[in-house]
N, C-alpha and C. Protein backbone atom coordinates (compact mmCIF):
# COMPACT_ATOMS: atom_id res chain seq x y z
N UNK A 1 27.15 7.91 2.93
CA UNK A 1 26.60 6.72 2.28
C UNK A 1 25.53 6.12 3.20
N UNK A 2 24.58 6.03 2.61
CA UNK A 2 22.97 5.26 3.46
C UNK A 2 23.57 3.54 3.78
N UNK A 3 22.34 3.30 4.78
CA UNK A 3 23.22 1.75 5.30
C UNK A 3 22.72 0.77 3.81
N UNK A 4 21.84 1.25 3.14
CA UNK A 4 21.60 0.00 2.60
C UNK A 4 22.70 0.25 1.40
N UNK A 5 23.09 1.20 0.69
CA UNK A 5 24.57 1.46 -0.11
C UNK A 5 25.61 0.33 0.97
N UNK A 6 25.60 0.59 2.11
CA UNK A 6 26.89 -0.27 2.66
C UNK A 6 26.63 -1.71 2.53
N UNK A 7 25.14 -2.02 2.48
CA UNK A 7 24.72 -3.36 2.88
C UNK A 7 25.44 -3.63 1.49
N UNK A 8 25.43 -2.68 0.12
CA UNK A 8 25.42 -3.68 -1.44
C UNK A 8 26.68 -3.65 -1.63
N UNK A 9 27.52 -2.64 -1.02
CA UNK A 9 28.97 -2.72 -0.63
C UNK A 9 29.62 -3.80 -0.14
N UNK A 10 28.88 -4.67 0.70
CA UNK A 10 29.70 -5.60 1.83
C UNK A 10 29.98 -4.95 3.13
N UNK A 11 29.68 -3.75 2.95
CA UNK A 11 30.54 -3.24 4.45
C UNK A 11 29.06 -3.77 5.83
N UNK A 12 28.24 -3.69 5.29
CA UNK A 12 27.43 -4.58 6.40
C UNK A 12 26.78 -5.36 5.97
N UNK A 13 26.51 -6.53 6.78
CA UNK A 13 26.14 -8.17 6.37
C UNK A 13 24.86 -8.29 6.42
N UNK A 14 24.12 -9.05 5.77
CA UNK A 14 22.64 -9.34 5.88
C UNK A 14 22.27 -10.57 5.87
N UNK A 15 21.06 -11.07 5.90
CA UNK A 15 20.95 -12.45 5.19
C UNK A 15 19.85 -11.90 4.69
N UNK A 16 20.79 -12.44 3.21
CA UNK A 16 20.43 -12.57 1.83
C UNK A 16 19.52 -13.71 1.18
N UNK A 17 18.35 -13.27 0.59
CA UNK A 17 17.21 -14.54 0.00
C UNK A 17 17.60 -14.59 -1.49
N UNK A 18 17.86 -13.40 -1.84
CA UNK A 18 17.74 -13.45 -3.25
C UNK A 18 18.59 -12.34 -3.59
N UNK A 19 19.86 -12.50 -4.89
CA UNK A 19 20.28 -11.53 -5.27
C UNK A 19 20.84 -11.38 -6.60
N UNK A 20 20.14 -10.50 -7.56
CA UNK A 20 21.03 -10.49 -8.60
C UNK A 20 22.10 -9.22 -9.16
N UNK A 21 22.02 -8.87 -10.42
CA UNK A 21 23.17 -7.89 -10.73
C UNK A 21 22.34 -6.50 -10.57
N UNK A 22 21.18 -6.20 -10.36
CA UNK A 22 20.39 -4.86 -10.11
C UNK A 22 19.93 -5.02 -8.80
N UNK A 23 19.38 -5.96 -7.62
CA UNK A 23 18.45 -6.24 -6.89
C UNK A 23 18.93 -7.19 -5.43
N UNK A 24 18.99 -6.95 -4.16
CA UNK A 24 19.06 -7.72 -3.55
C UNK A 24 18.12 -7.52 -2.69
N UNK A 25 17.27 -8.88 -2.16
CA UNK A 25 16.32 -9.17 -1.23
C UNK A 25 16.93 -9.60 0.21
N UNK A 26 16.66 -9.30 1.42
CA UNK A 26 16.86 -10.03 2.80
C UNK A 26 16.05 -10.14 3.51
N UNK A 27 16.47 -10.60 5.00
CA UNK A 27 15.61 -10.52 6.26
C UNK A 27 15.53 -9.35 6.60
N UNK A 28 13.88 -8.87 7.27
CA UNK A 28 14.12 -7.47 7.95
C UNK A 28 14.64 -7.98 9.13
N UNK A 29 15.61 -7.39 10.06
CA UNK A 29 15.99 -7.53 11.19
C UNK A 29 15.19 -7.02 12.02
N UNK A 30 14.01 -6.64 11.97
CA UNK A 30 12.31 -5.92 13.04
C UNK A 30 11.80 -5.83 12.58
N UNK A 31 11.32 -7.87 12.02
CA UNK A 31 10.28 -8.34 11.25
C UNK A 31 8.77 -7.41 12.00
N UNK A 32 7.59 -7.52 10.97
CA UNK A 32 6.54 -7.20 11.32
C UNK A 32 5.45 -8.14 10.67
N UNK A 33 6.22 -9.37 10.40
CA UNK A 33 5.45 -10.00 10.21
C UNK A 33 6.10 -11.79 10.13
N UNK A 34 5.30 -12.96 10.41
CA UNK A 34 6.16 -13.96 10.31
C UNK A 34 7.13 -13.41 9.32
N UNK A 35 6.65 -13.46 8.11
CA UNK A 35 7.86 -13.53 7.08
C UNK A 35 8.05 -11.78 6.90
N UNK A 36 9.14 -11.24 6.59
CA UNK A 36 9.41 -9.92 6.11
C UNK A 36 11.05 -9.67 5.29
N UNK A 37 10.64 -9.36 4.71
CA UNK A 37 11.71 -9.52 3.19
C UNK A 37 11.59 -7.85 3.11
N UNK A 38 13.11 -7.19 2.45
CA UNK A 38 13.25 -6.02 2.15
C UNK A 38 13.60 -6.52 1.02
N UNK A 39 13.24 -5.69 -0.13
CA UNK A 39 13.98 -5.69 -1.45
C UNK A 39 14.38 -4.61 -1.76
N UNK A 40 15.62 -4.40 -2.29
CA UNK A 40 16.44 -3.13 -2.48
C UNK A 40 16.95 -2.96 -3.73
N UNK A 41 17.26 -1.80 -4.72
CA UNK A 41 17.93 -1.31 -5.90
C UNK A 41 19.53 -1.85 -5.63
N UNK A 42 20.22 -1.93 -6.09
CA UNK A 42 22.11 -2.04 -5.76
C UNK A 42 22.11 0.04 -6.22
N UNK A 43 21.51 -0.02 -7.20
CA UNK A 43 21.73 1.63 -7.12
C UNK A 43 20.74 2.53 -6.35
N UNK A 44 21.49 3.82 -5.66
CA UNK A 44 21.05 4.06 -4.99
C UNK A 44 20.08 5.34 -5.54
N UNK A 45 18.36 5.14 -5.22
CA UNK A 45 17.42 5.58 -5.11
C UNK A 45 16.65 6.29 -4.09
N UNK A 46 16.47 7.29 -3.77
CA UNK A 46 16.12 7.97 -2.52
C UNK A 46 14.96 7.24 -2.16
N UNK A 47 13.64 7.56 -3.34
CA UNK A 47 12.25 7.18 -2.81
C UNK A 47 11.90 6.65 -3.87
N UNK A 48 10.60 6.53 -3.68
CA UNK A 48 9.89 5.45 -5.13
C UNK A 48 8.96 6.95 -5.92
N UNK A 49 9.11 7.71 -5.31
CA UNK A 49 8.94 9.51 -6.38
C UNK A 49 9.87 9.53 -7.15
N UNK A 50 11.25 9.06 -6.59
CA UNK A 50 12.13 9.50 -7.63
C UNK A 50 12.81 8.35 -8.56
N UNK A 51 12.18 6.94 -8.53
CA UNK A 51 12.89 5.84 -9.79
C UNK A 51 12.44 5.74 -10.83
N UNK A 52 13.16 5.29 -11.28
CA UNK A 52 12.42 5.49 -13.18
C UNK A 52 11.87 4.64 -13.53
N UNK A 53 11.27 4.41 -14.28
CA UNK A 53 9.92 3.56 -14.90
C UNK A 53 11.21 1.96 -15.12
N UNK A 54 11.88 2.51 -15.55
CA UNK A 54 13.12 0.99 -16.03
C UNK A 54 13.29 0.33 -15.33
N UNK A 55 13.56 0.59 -14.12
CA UNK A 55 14.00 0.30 -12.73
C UNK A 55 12.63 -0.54 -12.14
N UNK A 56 11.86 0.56 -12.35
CA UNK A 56 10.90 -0.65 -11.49
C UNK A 56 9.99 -1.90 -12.23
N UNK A 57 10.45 -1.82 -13.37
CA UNK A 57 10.06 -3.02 -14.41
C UNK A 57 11.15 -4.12 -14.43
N UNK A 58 12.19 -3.57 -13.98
CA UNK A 58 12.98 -4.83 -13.67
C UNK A 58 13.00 -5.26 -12.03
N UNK A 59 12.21 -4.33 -11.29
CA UNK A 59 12.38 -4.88 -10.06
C UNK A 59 10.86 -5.44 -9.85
N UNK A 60 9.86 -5.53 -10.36
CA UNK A 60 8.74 -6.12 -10.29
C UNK A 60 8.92 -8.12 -10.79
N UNK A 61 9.52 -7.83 -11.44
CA UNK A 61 9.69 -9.63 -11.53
C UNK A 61 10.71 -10.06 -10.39
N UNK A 62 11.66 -9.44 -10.28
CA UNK A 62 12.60 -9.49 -9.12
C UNK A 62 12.02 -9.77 -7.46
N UNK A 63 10.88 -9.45 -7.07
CA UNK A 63 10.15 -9.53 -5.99
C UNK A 63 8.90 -10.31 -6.42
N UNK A 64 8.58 -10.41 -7.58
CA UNK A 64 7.72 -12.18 -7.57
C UNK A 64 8.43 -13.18 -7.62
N UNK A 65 9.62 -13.04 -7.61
CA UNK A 65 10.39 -13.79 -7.48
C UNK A 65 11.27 -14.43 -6.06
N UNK A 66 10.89 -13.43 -5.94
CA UNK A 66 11.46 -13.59 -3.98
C UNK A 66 9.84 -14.32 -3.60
N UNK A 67 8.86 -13.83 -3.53
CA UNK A 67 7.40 -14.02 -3.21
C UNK A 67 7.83 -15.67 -3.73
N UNK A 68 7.64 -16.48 -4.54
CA UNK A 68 7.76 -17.31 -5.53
C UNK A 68 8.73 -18.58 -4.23
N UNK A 69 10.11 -17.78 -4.14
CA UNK A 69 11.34 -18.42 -3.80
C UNK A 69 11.02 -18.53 -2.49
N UNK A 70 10.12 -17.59 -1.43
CA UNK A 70 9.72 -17.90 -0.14
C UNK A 70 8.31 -18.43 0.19
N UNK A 71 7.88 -18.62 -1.10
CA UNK A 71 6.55 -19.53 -0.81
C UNK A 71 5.24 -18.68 -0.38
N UNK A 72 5.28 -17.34 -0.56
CA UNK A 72 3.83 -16.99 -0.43
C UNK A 72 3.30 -16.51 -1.92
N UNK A 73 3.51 -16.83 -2.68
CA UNK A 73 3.30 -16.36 -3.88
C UNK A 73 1.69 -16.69 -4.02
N UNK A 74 1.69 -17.70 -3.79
CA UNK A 74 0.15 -18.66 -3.84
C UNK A 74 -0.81 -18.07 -2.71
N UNK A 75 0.03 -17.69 -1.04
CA UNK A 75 -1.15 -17.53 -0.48
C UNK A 75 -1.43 -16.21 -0.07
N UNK A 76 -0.74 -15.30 -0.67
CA UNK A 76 -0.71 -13.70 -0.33
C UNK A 76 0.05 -12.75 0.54
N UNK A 77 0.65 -11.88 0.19
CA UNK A 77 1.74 -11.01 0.87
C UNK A 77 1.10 -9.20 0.84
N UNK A 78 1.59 -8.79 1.22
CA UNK A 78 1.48 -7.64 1.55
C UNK A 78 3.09 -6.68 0.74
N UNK A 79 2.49 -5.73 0.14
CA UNK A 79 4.03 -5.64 -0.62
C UNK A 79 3.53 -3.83 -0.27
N UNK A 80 5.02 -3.19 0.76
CA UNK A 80 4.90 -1.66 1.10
C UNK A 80 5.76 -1.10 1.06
N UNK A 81 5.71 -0.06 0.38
CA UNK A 81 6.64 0.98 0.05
C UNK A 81 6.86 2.69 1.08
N UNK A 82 7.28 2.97 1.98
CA UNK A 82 7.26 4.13 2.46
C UNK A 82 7.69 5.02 1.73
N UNK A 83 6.96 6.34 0.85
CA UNK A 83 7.57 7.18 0.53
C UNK A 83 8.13 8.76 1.44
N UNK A 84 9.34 9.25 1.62
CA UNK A 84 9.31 10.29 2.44
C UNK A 84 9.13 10.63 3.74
N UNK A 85 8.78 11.79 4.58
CA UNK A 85 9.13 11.69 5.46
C UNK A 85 7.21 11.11 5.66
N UNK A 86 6.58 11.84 5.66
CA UNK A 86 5.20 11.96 6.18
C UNK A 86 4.73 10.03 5.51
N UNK A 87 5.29 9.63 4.59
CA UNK A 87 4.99 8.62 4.27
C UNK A 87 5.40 7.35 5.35
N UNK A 88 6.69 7.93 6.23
CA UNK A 88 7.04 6.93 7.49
C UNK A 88 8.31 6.40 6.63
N UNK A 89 8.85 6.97 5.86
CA UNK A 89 9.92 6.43 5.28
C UNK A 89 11.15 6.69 6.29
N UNK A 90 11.85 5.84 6.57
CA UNK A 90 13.05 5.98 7.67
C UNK A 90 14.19 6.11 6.62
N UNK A 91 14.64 5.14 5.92
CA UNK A 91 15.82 5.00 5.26
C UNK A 91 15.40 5.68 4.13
N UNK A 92 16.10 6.29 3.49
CA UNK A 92 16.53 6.76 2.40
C UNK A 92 16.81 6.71 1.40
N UNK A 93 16.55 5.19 1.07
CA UNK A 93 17.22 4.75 -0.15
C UNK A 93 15.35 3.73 -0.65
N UNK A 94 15.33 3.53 -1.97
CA UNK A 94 13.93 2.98 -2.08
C UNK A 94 14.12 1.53 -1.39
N UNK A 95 13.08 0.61 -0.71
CA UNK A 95 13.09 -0.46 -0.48
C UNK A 95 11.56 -1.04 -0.51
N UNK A 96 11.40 -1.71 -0.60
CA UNK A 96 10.04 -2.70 -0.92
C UNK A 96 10.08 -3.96 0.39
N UNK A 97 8.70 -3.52 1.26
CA UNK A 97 8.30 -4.60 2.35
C UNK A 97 7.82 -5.75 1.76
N UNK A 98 8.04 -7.16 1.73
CA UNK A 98 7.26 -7.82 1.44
C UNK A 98 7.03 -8.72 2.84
N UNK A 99 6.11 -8.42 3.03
CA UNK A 99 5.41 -9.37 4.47
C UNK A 99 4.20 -10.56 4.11
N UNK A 100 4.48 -11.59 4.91
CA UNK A 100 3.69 -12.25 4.63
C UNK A 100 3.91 -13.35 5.71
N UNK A 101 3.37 -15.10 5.25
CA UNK A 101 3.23 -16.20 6.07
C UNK A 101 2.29 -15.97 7.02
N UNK A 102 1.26 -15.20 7.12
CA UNK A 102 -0.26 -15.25 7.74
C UNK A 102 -0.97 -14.06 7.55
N UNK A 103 -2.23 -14.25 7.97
CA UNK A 103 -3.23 -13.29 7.72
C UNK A 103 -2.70 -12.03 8.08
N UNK A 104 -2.47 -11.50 7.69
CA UNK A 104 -2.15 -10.26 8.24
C UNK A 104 -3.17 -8.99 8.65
N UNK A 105 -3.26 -8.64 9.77
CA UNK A 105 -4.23 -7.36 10.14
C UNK A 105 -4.07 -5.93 9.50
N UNK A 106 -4.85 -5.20 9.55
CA UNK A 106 -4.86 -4.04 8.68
C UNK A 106 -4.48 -2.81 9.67
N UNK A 107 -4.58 -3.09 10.46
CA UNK A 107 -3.94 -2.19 12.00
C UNK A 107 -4.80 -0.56 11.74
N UNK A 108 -4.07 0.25 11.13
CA UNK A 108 -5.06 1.63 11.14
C UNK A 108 -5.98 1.28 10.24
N UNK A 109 -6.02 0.47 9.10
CA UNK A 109 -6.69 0.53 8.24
C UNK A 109 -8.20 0.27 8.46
N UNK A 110 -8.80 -0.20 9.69
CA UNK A 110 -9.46 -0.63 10.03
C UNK A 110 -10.81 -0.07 10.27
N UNK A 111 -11.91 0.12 10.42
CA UNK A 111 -13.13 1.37 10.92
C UNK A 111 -13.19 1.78 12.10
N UNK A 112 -12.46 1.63 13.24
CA UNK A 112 -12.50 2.25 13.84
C UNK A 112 -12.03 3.50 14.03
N UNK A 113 -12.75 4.60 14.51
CA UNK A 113 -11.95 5.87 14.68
C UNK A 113 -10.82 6.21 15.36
N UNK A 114 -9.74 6.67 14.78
CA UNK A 114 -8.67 7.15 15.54
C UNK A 114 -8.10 8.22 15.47
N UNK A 115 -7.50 8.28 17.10
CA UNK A 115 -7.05 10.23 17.45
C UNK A 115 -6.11 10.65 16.21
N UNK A 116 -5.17 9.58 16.58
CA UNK A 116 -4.05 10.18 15.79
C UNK A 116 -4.37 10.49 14.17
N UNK A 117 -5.23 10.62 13.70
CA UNK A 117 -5.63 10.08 12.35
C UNK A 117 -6.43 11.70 12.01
């Protein structure tokens, strides 16, 4: 069982922003940004290749809703999905970054040239 299955289990604790009967939102515990919110399925989803169109129509109001309930709705967030391995996906199960509470930098995204790239 993946940790975030245990997190919707109870068997490990979070703090919780938002949660309903499909969807729970928390703190990342190695924020990357003032604010950083995970939003998660209760069912378990490997990647965002593999959820179904249903799923993510009910989880799109579900995370303007967190956005909304933590107050950046108005001034802009950053909303990221890792798919897989090459995508930088660690966990296993689908989850949605929502970062926000300041400008946020674009880090590689940026023009400068880089090795690793």
């Amino acid at each position: 069982m993946c940790i975030f299955c245990k997190l919707v289990n109870g068997e490990i604790p979070s703090n919780k922003i938002l949660e309903n009967d499909d969807f729970i939102a928390f703190h990342d515990l190695y924020p990357k940004a003032p604010i950083h919110i995970l939003v998660i399925p209760k069912i378990h989803v490997d990647c965002f290749q593999d959820v179904s169109p249903e799923t993510m129509a009910k989880m799109t109001p579900f995370i303007q809703e967190v956005a909304t309930l933590i107050g950046i709705d108005k001034s802009g967030y950053r909303l990221i999905t890792n798919n897989g391995e090459n995508g930088g996906q660690e966990v296993h199960h689908l989850h949605f970054h929502v970062l926000g509470g300041a400008k946020l930098p674009f880090g590689h995204l940026t023009d400068e040239p880089h090795k690793s790239l």
